[in-house]
Protein backbone atom coordinates (compact mmCIF):
# COMPACT_ATOMS: atom_id res chain seq x y z
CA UNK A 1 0.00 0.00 0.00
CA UNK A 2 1.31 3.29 -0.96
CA UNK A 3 1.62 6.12 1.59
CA UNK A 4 -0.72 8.68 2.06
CA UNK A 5 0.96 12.22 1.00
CA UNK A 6 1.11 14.52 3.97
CA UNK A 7 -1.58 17.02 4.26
CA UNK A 8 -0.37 20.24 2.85
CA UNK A 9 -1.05 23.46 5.10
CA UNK A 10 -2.00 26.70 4.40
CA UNK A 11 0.76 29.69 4.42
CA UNK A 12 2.12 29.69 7.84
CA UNK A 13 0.73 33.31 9.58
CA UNK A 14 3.51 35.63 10.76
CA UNK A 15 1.27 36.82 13.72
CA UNK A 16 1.19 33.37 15.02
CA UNK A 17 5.29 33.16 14.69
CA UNK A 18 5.44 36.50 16.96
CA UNK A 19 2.92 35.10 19.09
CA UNK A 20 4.52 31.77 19.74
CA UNK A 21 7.99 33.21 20.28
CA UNK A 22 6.27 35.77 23.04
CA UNK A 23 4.29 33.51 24.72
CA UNK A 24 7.71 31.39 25.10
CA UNK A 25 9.56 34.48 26.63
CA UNK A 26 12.06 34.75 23.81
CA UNK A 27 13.61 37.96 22.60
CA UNK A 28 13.80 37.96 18.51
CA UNK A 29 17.42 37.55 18.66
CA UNK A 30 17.27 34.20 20.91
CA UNK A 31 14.55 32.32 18.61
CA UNK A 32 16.53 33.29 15.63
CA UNK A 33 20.03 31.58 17.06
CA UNK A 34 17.52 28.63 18.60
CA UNK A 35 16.15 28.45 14.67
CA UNK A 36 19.49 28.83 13.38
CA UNK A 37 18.23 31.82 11.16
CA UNK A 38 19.89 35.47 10.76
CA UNK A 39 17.33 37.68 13.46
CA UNK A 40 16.88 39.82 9.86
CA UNK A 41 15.20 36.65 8.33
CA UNK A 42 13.09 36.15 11.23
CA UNK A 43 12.15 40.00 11.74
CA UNK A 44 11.35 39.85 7.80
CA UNK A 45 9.01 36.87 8.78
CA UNK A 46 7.33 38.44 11.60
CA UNK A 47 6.80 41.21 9.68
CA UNK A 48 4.81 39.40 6.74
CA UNK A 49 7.83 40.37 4.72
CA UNK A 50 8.88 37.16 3.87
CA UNK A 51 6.92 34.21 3.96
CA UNK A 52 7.81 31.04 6.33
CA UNK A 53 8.86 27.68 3.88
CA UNK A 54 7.93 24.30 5.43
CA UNK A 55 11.51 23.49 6.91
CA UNK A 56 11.38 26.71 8.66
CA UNK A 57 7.69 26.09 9.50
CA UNK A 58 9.38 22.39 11.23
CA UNK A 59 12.03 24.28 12.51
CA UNK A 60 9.48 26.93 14.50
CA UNK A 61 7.66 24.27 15.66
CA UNK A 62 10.37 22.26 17.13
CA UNK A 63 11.83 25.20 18.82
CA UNK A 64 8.64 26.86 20.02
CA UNK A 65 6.74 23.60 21.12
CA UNK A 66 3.68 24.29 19.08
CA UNK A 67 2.17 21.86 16.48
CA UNK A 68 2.76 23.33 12.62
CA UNK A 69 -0.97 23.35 12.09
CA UNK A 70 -0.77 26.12 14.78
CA UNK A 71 1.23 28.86 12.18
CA UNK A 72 -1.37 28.86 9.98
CA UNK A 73 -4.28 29.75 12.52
CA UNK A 74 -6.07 33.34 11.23
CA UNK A 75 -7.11 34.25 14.31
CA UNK A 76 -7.40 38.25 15.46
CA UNK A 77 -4.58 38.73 17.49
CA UNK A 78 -5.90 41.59 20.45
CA UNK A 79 -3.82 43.96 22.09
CA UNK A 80 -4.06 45.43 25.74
CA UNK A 81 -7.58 45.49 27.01
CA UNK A 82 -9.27 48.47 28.19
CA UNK A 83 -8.30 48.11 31.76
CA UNK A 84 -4.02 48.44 31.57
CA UNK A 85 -4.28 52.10 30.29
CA UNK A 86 -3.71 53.43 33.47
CA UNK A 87 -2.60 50.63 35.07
CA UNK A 88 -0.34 51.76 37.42
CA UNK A 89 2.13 48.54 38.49
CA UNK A 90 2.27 48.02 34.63
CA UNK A 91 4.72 50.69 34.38
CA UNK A 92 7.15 48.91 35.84
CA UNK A 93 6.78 45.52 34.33
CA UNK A 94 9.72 45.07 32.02
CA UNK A 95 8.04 45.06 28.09
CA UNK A 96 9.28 41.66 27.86
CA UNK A 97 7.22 40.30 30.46
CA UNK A 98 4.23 42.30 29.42
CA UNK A 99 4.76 40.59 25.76
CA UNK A 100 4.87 37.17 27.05
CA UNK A 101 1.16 37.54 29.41
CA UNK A 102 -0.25 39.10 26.69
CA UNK A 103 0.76 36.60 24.10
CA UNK A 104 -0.51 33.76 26.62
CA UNK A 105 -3.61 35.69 27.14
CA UNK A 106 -4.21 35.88 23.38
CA UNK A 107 -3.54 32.05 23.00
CA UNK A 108 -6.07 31.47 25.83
CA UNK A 109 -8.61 33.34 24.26
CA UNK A 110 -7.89 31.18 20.58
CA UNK A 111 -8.02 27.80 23.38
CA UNK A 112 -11.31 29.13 24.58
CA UNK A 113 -12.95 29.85 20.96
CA UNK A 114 -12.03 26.68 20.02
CA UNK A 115 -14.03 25.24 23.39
CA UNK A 116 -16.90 26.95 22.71
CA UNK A 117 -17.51 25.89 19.34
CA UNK A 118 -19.57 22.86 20.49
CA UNK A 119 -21.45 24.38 23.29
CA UNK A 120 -23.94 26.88 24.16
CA UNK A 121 -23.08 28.54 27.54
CA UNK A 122 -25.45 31.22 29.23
CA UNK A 123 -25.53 35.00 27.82
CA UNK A 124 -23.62 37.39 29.49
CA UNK A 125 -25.12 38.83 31.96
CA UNK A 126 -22.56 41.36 33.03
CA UNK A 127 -23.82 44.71 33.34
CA UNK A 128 -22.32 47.89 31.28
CA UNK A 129 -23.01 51.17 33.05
CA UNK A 130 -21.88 54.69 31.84
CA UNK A 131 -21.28 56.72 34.99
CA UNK A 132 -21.77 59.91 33.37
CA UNK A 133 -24.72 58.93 31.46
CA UNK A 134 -26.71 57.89 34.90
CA UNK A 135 -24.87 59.97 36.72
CA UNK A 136 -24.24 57.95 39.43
CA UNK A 137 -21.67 57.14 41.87
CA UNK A 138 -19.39 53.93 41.74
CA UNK A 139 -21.02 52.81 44.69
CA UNK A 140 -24.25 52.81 43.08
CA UNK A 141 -22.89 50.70 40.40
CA UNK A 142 -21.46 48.35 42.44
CA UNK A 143 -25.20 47.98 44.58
CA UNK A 144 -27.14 47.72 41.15
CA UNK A 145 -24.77 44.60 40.02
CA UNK A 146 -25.23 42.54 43.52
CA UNK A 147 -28.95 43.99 42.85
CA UNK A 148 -28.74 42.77 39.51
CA UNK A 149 -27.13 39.41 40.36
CA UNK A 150 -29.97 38.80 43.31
CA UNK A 151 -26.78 38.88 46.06
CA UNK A 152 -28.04 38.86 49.65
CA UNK A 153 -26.69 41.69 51.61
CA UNK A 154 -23.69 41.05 53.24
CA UNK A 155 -20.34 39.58 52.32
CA UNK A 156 -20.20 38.13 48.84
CA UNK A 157 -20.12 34.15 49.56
CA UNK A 158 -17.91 33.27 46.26
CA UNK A 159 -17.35 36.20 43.86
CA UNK A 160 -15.52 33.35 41.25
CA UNK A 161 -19.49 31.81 41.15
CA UNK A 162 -21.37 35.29 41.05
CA UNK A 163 -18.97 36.05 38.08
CA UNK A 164 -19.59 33.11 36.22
CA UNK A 165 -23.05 32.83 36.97
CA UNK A 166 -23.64 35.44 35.09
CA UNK A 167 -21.97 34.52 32.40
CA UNK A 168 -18.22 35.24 32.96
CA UNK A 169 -15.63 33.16 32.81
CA UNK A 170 -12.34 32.71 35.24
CA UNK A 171 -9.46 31.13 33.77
CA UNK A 172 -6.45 30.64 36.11
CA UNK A 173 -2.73 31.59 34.62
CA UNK A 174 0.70 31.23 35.57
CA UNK A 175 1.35 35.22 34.84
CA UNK A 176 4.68 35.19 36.91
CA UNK A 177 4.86 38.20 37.81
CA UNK A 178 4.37 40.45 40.68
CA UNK A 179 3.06 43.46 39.18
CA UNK A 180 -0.28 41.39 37.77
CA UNK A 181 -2.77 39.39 39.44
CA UNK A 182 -5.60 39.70 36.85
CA UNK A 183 -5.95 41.19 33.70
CA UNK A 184 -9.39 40.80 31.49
CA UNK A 185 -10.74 40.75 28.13
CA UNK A 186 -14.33 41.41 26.01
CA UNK A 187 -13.88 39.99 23.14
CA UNK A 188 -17.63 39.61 20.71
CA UNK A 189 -18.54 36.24 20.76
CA UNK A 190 -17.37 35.29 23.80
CA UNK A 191 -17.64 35.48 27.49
CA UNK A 192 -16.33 38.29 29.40
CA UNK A 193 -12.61 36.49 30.18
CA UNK A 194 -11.11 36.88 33.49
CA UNK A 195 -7.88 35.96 33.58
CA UNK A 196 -6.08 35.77 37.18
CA UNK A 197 -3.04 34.32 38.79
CA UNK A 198 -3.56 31.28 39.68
CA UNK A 199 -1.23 31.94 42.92
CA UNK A 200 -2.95 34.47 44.74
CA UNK A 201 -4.36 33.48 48.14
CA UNK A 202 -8.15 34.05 48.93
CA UNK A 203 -8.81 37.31 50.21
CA UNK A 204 -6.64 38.52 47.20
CA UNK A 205 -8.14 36.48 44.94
CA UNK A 206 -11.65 38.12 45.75
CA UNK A 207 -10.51 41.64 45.86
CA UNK A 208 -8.92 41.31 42.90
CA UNK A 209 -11.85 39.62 40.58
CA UNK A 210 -14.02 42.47 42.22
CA UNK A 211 -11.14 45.14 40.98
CA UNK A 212 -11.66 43.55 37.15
CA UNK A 213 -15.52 43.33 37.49
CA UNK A 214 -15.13 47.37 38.35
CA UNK A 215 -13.46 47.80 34.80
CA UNK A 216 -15.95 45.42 32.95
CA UNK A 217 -18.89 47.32 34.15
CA UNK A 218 -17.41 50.91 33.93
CA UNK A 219 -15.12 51.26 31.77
CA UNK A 220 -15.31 50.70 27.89
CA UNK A 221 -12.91 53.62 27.28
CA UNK A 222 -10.43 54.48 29.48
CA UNK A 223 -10.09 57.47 31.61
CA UNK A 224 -7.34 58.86 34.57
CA UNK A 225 -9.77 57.46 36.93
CA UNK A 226 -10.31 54.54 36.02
CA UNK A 227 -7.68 52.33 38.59
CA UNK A 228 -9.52 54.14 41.60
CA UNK A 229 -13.04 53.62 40.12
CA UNK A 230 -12.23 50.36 39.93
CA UNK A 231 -11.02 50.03 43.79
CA UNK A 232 -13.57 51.88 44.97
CA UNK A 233 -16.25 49.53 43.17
CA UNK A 234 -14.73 46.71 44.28
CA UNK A 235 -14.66 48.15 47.85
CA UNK A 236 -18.57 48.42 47.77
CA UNK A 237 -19.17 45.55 45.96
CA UNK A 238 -17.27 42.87 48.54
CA UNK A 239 -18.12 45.35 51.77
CA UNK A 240 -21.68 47.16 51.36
CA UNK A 241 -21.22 50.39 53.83
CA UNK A 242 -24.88 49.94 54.66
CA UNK A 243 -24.10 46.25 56.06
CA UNK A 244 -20.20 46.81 57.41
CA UNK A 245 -20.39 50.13 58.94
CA UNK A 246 -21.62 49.03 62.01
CA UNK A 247 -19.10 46.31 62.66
CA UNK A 248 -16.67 49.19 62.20
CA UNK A 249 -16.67 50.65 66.12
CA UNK A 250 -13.56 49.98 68.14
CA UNK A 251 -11.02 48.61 65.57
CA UNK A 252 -7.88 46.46 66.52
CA UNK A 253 -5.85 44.19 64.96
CA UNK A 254 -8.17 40.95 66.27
CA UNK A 255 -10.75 42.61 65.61
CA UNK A 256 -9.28 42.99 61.69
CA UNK A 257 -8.66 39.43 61.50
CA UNK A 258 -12.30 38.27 62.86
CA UNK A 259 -13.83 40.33 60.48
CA UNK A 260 -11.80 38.89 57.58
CA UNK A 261 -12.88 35.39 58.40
CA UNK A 262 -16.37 37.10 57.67
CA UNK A 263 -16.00 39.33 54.69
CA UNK A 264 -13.48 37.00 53.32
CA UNK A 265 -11.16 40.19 52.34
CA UNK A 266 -7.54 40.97 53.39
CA UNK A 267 -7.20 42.90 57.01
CA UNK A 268 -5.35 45.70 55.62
CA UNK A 269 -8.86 46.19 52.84
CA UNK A 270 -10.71 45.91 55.78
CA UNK A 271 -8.51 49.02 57.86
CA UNK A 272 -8.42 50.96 54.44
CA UNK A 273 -12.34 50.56 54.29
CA UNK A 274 -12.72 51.76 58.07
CA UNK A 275 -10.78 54.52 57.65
CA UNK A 276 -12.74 55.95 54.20
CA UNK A 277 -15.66 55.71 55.88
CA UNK A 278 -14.70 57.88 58.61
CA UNK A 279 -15.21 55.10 61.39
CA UNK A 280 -11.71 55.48 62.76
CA UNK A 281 -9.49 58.58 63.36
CA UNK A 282 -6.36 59.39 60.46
CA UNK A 283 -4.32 59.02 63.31
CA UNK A 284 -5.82 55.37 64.81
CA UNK A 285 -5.59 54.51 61.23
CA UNK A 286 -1.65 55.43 60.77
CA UNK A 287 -0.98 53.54 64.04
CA UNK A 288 -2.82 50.32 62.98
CA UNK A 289 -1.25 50.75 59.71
CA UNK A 290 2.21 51.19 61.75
CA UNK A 291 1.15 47.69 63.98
CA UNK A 292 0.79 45.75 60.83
CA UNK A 293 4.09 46.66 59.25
CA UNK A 294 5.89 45.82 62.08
CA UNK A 295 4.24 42.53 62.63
CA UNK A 296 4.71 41.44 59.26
CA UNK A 297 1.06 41.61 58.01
CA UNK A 298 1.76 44.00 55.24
CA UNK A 299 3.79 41.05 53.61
CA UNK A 300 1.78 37.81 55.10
CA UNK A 301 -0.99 38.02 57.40
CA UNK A 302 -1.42 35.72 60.16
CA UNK A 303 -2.28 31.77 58.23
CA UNK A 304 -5.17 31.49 60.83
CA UNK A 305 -7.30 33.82 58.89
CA UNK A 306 -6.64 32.71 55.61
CA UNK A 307 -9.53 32.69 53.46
CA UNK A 308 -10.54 29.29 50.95
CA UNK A 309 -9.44 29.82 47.81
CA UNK A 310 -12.40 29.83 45.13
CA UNK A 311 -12.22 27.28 42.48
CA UNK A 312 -13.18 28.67 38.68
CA UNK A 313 -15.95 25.46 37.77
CA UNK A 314 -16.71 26.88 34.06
CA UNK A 315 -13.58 26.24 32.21
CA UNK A 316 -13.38 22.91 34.18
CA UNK A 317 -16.96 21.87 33.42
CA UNK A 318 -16.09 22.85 29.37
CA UNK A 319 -13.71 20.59 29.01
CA UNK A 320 -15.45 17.59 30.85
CA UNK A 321 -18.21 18.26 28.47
CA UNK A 322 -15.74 17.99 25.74
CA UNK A 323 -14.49 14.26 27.80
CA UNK A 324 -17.78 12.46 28.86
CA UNK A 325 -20.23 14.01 26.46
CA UNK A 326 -18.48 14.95 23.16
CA UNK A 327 -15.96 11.51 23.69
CA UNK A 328 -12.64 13.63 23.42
CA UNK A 329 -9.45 12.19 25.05
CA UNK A 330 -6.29 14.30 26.39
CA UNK A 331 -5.08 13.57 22.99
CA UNK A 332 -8.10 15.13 21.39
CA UNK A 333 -8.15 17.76 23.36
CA UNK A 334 -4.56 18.21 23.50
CA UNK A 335 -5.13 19.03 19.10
CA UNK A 336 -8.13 20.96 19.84
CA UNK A 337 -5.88 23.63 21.77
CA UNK A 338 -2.67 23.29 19.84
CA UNK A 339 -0.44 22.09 22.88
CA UNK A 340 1.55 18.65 23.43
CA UNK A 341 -0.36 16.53 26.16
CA UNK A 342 1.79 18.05 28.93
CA UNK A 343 1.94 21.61 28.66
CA UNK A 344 -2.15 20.44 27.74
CA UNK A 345 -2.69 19.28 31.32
CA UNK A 346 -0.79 21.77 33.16
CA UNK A 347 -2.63 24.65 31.60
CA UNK A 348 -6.12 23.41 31.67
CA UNK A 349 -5.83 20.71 34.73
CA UNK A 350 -6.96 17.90 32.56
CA UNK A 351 -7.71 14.98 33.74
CA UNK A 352 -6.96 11.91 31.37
CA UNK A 353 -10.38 9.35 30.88
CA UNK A 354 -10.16 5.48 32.59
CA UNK A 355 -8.78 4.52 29.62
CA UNK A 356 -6.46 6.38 28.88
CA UNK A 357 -4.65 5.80 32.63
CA UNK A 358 -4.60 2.50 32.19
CA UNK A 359 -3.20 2.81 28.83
CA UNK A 360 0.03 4.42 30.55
CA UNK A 361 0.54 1.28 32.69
CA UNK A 362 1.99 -1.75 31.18
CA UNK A 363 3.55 -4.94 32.71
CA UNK A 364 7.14 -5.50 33.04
């Protein structure tokens, strides 16, 4: 029997060369020695200069750990969302790094189209509200979306299931980087992405998915306020002043840390909170500020108040659906998403079918 001739691709896409060799952390100059090409060649092929032959497509894919089907994708590539225009800590995030998480990001967002092909997931339901067109404050925003989202008053019991019940989606990354817990995306056709470190602890954890859910809901251009609209939304949001006033009279450190287990925020959001509202003195404030530093809370506060972490259940219940419904294995999926099987669980936490566990066993 005669071979089959090897399927031939379409014209490999220069976006998806940049974006591979970003999302791998390599300067131009390193993938070029790696590819054993002149960095002029590769710059000209980046560029959509010169186009990519099939020996360099092999070579790209060898060195960049993406299948060759994967530089000929057509996908949009997106830039910076709305949210990092005045992104403060961003500034100081070397250009590198900010290349690599948002070449990541962008492959996420081609993993999740890909995902959501075969299956309908709920509408968005997050809420877009022009402040200067209702002229209201950013605390009423952030009572119309619990309002909106039927929240009891109170603390917010998981703000990872509020988000994706109405039609969000959390996706943890590996951003590396101290300067970014969470960045997100709206991108038509899908749901609003959230995209956080998948290191944070808890109370962080919360704050921050609040802090993004501030910028999805206010801001679709960007404006100088826009970091502190977002804090101050989030502030609301995860501790209602109508509901955590009260509990604000005669602060101390324990009483920081009991309250925490309760609002399931950090103690030092909790002293910052007390001290906007005007329930404890500047001066009480700058000592209990003063009492933290010294006993280390500023860096780690105390494990005994450590709030759960939330688990994203979306992303994980897409890709069982994909498993037990649609009959994909890791290898399957593992295509679907462009990645070897490896760098296919780590990302996406798969787990591989009966089968296929028992295939990795053999006797000896």
């Amino acid at each position: 029997m005669s071979e089959q001739p090897a399927k031939e691709l379409p014209p490999v896409n220069h976006e998806m060369v940049t974006l591979a060799r970003e999302s791998r952390g390599l300067l131009q100059s390193q993938a070029a020695k790696l590819l054993g090409l002149y960095q002029g060649r590769l710059s000209k092929i980046e560029s959509g200069l010169t186009s990519a032959d099939e020996d360099i497509r092999r070579k790209l894919s060898a060195v960049l750990c993406y299948p060759p089907e994967f530089f000929s994708l057509k996908n949009s590539v997106f830039g910076p969302g709305t949210s990092e225009f005045f992104h403060r800590k961003l500034q100081s995030t070397p250009a590198r790094k900010l290349r690599q998480i948002h070449a990541e990001i962008n492959i996420r967002i081609i993993h999740i189209e890909r995902l959501l092909r075969a299956i309908d997931i709920e509408k968005d339901n997050i809420p877009r509200i022009d402040l200067e067109e209702r002229r209201w404050s950013v605390s009423d925003v952030a009572r119309a979306v619990r309002a909106t989202w039927n929240l009891p008053p109170g603390p917010v019991q998981t703000v990872v299931n509020s988000i994706e019940a109405a039609g969000g989606l959390v996706i943890p990354c590996k951003f590396d980087c101290v300067n970014i817990d969470a960045l997100s995306r709206y991108i038509p056709g899908l749901p609003h992405l959230f995209f956080v470190d998948d290191s944070l602890l808890g109370d962080r954890l919360r704050m921050t998915l609040a802090h993004e859910l501030g910028h999805a809901v206010l801001h679709r251009l960007p404006n100088p306020d826009m970091e502190d609209q977002a804090f101050q939304f989030a502030a609301e949001f995860l501790m209602p002043e109508k509901e955590i006033r009260p509990q604000f009279d005669q602060v101390t450190l324990a009483k920081l840390g009991t309250m925490k287990q309760v609002w399931k925020v950090s103690m030092a959001a909790l002293l910052k909170r007390a001290g906007d509202l005007g329930k404890i003195s500047p001066d009480m404030k700058r000592y209990l500020w003063t009492k933290m530093s010294k006993s280390g809370y500023r860096t780690r506060e105390p494990a005994e108040f450590d709030v759960p972490i939330e688990e994203p259940r979306m992303l994980k219940q897409i890709i069982e659906v994909h498993q037990n419904d649609l009959g994909y294995g890791l290898g399957d999926l593992s295509k679907l998403l462009f990645l070897d099987k490896e760098e296919a669980q780590l990302k996406y936490n798969i787990v591989p079918s009966k089968t296929e566990s028992k295939l990795r066993l053999r006797a000896i």
